[in-house]
Protein backbone atom coordinates (compact mmCIF):
# COMPACT_ATOMS: atom_id res chain seq x y z
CA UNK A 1 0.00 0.00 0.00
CA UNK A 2 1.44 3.74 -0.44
CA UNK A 3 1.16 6.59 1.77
CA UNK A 4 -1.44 8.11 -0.63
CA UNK A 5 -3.59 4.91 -1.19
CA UNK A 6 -5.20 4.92 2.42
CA UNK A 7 -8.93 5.11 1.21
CA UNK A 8 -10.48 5.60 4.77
CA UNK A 9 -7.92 7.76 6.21
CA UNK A 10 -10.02 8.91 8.34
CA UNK A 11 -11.35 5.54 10.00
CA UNK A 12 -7.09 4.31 9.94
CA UNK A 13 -6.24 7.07 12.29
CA UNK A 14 -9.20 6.61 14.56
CA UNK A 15 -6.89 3.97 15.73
CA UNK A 16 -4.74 3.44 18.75
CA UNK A 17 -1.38 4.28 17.64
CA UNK A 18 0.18 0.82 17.88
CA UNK A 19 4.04 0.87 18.98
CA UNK A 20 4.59 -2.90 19.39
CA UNK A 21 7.66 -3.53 17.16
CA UNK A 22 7.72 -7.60 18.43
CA UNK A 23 5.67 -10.74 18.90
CA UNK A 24 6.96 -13.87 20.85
CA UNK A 25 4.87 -17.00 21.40
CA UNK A 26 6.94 -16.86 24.71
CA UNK A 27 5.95 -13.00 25.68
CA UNK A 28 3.25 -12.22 23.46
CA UNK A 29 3.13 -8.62 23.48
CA UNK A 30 6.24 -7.69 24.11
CA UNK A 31 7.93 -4.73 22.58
CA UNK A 32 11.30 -6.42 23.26
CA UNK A 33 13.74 -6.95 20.32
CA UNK A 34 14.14 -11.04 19.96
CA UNK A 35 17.53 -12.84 20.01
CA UNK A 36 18.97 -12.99 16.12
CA UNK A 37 20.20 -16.65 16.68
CA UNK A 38 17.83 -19.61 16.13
CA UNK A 39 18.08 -23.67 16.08
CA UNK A 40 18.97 -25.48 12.97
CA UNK A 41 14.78 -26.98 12.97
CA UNK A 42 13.73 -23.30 12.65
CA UNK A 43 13.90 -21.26 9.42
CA UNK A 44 13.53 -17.18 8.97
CA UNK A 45 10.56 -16.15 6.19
CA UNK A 46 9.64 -12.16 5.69
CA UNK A 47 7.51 -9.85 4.42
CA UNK A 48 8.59 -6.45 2.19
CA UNK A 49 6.52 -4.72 0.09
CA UNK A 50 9.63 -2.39 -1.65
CA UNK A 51 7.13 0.05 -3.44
CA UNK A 52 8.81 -0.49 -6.90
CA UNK A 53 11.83 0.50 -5.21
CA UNK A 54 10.94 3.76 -4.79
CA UNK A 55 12.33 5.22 -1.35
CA UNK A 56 10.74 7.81 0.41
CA UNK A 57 13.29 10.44 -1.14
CA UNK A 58 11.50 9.34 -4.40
CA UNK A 59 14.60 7.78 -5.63
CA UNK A 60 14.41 4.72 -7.96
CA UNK A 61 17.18 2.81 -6.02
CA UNK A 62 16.75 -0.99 -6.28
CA UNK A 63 20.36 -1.27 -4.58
CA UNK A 64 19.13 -0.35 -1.56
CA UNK A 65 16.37 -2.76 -1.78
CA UNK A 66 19.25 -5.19 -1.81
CA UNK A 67 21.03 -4.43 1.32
CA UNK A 68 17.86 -4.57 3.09
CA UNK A 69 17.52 -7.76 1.92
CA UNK A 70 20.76 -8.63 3.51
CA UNK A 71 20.39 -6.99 6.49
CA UNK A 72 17.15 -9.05 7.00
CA UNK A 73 19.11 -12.70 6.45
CA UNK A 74 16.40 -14.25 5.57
CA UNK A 75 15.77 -17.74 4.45
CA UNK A 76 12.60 -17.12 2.17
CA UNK A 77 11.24 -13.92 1.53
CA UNK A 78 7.78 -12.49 -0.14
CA UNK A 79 8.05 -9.26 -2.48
CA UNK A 80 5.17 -7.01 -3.28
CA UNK A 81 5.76 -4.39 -5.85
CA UNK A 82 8.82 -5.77 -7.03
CA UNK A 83 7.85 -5.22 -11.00
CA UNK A 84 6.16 -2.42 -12.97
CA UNK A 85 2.44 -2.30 -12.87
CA UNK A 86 2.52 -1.27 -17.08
CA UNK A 87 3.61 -1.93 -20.17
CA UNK A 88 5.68 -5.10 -20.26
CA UNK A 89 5.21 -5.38 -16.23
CA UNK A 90 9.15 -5.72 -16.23
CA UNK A 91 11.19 -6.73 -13.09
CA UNK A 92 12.64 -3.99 -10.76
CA UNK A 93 15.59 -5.99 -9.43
CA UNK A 94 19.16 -6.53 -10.30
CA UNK A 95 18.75 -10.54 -9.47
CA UNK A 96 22.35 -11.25 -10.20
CA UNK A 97 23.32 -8.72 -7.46
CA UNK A 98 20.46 -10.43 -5.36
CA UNK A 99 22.03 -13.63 -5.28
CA UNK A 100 25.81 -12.66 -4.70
CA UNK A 101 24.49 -10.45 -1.97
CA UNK A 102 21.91 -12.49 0.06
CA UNK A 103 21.99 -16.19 -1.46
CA UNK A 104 18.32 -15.24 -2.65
CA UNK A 105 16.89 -16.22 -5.99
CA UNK A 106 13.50 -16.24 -7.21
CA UNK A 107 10.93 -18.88 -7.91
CA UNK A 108 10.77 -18.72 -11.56
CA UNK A 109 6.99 -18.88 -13.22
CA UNK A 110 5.79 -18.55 -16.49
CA UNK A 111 4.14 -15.61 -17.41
CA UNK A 112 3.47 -14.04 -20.69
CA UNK A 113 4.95 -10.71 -18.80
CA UNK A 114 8.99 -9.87 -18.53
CA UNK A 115 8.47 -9.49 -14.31
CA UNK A 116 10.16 -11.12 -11.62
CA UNK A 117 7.10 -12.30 -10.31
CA UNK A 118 2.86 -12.21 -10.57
CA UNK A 119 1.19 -9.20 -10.20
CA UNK A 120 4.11 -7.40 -8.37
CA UNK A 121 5.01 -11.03 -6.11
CA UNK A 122 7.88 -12.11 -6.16
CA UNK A 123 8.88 -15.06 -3.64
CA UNK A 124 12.56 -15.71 -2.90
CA UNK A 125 14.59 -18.55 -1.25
CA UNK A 126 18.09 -20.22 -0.47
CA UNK A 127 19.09 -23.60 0.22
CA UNK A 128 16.25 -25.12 -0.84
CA UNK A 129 14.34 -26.26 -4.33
CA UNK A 130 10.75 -26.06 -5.57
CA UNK A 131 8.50 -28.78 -6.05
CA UNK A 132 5.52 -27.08 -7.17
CA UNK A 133 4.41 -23.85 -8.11
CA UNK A 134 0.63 -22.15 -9.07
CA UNK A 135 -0.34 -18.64 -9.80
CA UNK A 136 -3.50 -17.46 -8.55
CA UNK A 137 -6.00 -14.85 -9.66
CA UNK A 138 -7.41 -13.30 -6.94
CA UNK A 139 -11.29 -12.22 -6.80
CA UNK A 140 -12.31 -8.32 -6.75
CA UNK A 141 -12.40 -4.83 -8.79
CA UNK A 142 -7.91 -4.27 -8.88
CA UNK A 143 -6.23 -6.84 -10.50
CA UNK A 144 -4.46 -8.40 -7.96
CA UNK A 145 -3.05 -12.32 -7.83
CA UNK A 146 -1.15 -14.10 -5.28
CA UNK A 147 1.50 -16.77 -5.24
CA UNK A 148 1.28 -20.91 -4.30
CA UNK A 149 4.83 -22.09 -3.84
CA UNK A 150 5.79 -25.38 -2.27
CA UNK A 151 9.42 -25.68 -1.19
CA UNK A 152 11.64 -28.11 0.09
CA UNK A 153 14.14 -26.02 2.97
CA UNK A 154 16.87 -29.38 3.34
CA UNK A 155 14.78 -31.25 6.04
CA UNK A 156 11.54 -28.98 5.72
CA UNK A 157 9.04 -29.21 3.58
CA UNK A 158 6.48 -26.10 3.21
CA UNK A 159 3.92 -24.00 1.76
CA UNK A 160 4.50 -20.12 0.71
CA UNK A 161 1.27 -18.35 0.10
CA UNK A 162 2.54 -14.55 -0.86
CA UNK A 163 -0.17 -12.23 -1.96
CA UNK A 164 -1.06 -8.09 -1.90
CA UNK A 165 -4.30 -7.33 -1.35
CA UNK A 166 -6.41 -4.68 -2.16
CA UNK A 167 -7.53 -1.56 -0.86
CA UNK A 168 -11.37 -2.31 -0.92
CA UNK A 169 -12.24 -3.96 2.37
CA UNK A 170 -15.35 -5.93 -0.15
CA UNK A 171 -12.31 -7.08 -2.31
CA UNK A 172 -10.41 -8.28 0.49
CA UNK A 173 -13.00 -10.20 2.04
CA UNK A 174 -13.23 -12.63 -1.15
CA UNK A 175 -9.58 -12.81 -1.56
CA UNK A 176 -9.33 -13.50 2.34
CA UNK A 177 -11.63 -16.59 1.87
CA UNK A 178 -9.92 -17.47 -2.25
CA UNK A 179 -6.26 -17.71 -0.37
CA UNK A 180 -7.90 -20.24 2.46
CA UNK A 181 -9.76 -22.52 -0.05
CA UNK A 182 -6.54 -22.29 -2.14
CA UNK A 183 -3.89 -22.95 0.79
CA UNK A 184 -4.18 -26.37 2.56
CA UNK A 185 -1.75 -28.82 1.04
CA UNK A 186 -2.86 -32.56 0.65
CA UNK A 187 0.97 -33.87 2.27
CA UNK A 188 0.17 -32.15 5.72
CA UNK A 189 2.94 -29.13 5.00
CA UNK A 190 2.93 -26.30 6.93
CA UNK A 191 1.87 -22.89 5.01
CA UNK A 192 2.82 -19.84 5.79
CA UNK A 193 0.71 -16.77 4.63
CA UNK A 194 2.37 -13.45 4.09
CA UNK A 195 2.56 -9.92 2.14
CA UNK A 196 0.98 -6.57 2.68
CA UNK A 197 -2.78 -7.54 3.50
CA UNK A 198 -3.90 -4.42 3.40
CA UNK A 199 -5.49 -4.59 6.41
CA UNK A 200 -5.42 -1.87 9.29
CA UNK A 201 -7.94 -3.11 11.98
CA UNK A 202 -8.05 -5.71 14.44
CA UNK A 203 -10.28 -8.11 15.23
CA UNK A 204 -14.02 -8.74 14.18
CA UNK A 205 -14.01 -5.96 12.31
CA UNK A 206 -10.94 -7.03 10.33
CA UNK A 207 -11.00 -8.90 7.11
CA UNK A 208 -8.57 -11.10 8.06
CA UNK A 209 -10.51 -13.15 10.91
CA UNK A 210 -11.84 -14.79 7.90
CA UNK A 211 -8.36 -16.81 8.50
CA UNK A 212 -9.80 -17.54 11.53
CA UNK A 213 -9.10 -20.61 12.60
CA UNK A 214 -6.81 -21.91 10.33
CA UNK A 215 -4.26 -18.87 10.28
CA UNK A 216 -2.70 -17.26 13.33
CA UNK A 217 -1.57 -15.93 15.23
CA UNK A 218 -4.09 -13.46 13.46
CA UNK A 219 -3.31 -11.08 17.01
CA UNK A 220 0.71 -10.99 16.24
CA UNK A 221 -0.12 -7.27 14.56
CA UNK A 222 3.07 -5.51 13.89
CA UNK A 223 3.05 -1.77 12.49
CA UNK A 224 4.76 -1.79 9.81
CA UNK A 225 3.29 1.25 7.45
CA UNK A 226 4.41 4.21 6.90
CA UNK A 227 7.99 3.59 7.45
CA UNK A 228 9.16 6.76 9.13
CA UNK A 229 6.22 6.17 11.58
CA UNK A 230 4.93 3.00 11.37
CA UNK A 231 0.91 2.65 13.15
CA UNK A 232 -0.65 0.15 10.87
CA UNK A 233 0.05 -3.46 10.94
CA UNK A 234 -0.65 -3.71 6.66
CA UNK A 235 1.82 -6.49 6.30
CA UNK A 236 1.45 -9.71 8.05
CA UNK A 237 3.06 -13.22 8.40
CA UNK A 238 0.79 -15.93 9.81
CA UNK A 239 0.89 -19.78 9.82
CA UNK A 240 -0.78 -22.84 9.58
CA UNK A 241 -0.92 -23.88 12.50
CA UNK A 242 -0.42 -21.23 13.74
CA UNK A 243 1.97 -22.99 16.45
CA UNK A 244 4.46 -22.78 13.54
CA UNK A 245 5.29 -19.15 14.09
CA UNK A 246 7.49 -18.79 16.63
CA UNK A 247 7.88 -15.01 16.55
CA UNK A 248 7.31 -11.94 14.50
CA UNK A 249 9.32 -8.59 14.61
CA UNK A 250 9.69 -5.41 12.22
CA UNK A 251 12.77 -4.94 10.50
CA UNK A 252 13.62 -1.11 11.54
CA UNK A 253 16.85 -0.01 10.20
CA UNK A 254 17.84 3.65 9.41
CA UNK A 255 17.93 2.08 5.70
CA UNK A 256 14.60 0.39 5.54
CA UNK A 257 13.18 3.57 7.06
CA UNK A 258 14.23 5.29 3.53
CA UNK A 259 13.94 2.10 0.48
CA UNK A 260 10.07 1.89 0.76
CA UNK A 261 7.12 3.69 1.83
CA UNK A 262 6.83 -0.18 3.97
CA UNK A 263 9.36 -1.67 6.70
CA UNK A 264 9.64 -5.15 6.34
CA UNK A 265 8.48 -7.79 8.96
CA UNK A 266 9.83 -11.17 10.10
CA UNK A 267 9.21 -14.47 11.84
CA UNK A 268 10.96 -17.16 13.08
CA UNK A 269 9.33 -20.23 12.47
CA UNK A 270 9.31 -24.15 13.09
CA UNK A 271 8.13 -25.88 10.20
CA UNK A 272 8.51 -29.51 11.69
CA UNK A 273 5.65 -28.84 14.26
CA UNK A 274 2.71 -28.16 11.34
CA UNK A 275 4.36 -31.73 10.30
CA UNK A 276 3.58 -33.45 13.15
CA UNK A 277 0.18 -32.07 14.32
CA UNK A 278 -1.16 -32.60 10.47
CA UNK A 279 0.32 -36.43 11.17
């Protein structure tokens, strides 16, 4: 979402400004910055919508999108906004510099586009392969798809649903309930939902509880939007089950504060429980 696209501004900033920058399954709640370091059965996913690499200085500067990217040392990562939205819907990203920077490459797909992606998604990953891939057009008045990737992380085998959202909460609603019927895998793999949702409130009211129960934790809300002051939790990484996320935190670097309109979140999570409560 950009800064300008906020179609009910003035519903948004009836809102409790939300200054939670961390979610533990240990200290749920907590604002307190979570240990870097984690086991060998856990892997690191995010979240970044990069806003066509467009900083808030206006500059066109992929690079920086890059050293983010690095900074956040992550093992799979979801893109919004990573190609042009016209023309030949090109790719925004130097993906050579990707990989000798971060490891990261993309999941290739066919597409009758020259994009990294579909519709703007882009999902990355190291030290792993695919196994299966689907593109999926999501319901509503924008054009706006979302991303079925099955991958195999060495001993961990899981689902990657990335998707954007739109801005019309009637839109969002049947692409809430598409991405569920779409999701479940037949083998029992975890899946892990995540991109900018769109989504500013909490609760009932939110489109997202049609996750509900499947996806969680739907309560681990971090702000991530605008990034010079972040108050609304747009972007969101949740599981299934949601016992699989271990915890979620916002990326909050002087640099990510300036690449995109968005900060980036991410969660640690541990694939091999989904495994054994689908078995």
């Amino acid at each position: 979402m950009h800064e300008t696209d906020l179609h009910e501004p003035r519903r948004a900033r009836r809102l409790p400004a939300l200054r939670i920058s961390s979610w533990s399954r240990d200290r749920a709640g907590t604002g307190s910055r979570p240990e870097s370091h984690h086991s060998t059965s856990e892997l690191t996913i995010a979240s970044y919508n990069i806003h066509k690499a467009v900083g808030r200085d206006h500059r066109f500067a992929p690079d920086r999108i890059v050293e983010v990217l690095k900074q956040i040392d992550a093992d799979i990562v979801a893109l919004q906004e990573a190609d042009q939205r016209f023309g030949a819907r090109a790719g925004l990203l130097d993906l050579g510099l990707l990989h000798r920077k971060t490891g990261l490459r993309p999941v290739m797909i066919e597409t009758r586009w020259q994009g990294h992606g579909w519709h703007g998604n882009v999902v990355l990953f190291r030290n792993g392969r695919v196994t299966a891939s689907r593109q999926l057009v999501l319901p509503g008045v924008e054009p706006r798809g979302a991303l079925i990737i099955d991958l195999s992380m060495g001993a961990a085998d899981v689902r990657i649903v990335a998707a954007h959202l739109g801005l019309l909460r009637r839109s969002r609603s049947k692409q809430v309930e598409a991405l569920v019927n779409a999701a479940k895998p037949t083998d029992g793999r975890p899946v892990f939902l995540m991109g900018d949702l769109n989504e500013w409130r909490l609760g009932k009211k939110s489109t997202l509880h049609g996750l509900a129960p499947k996806f969680g934790p739907l309560h681990a809300a971090i702000p991530s939007f605008p990034a010079r002051f972040p108050l609304w939790a747009l972007d969101r990484i949740v599981g299934y089950p949601a016992e699989t996320i271990v915890r979620v935190e916002l990326h909050d670097t002087p640099l990510a504060r300036i690449a995109s309109d968005h900060l980036p979140i991410k969660a640690i999570v541990t694939p091999s429980i989904g495994t054994r409560q689908a078995h």
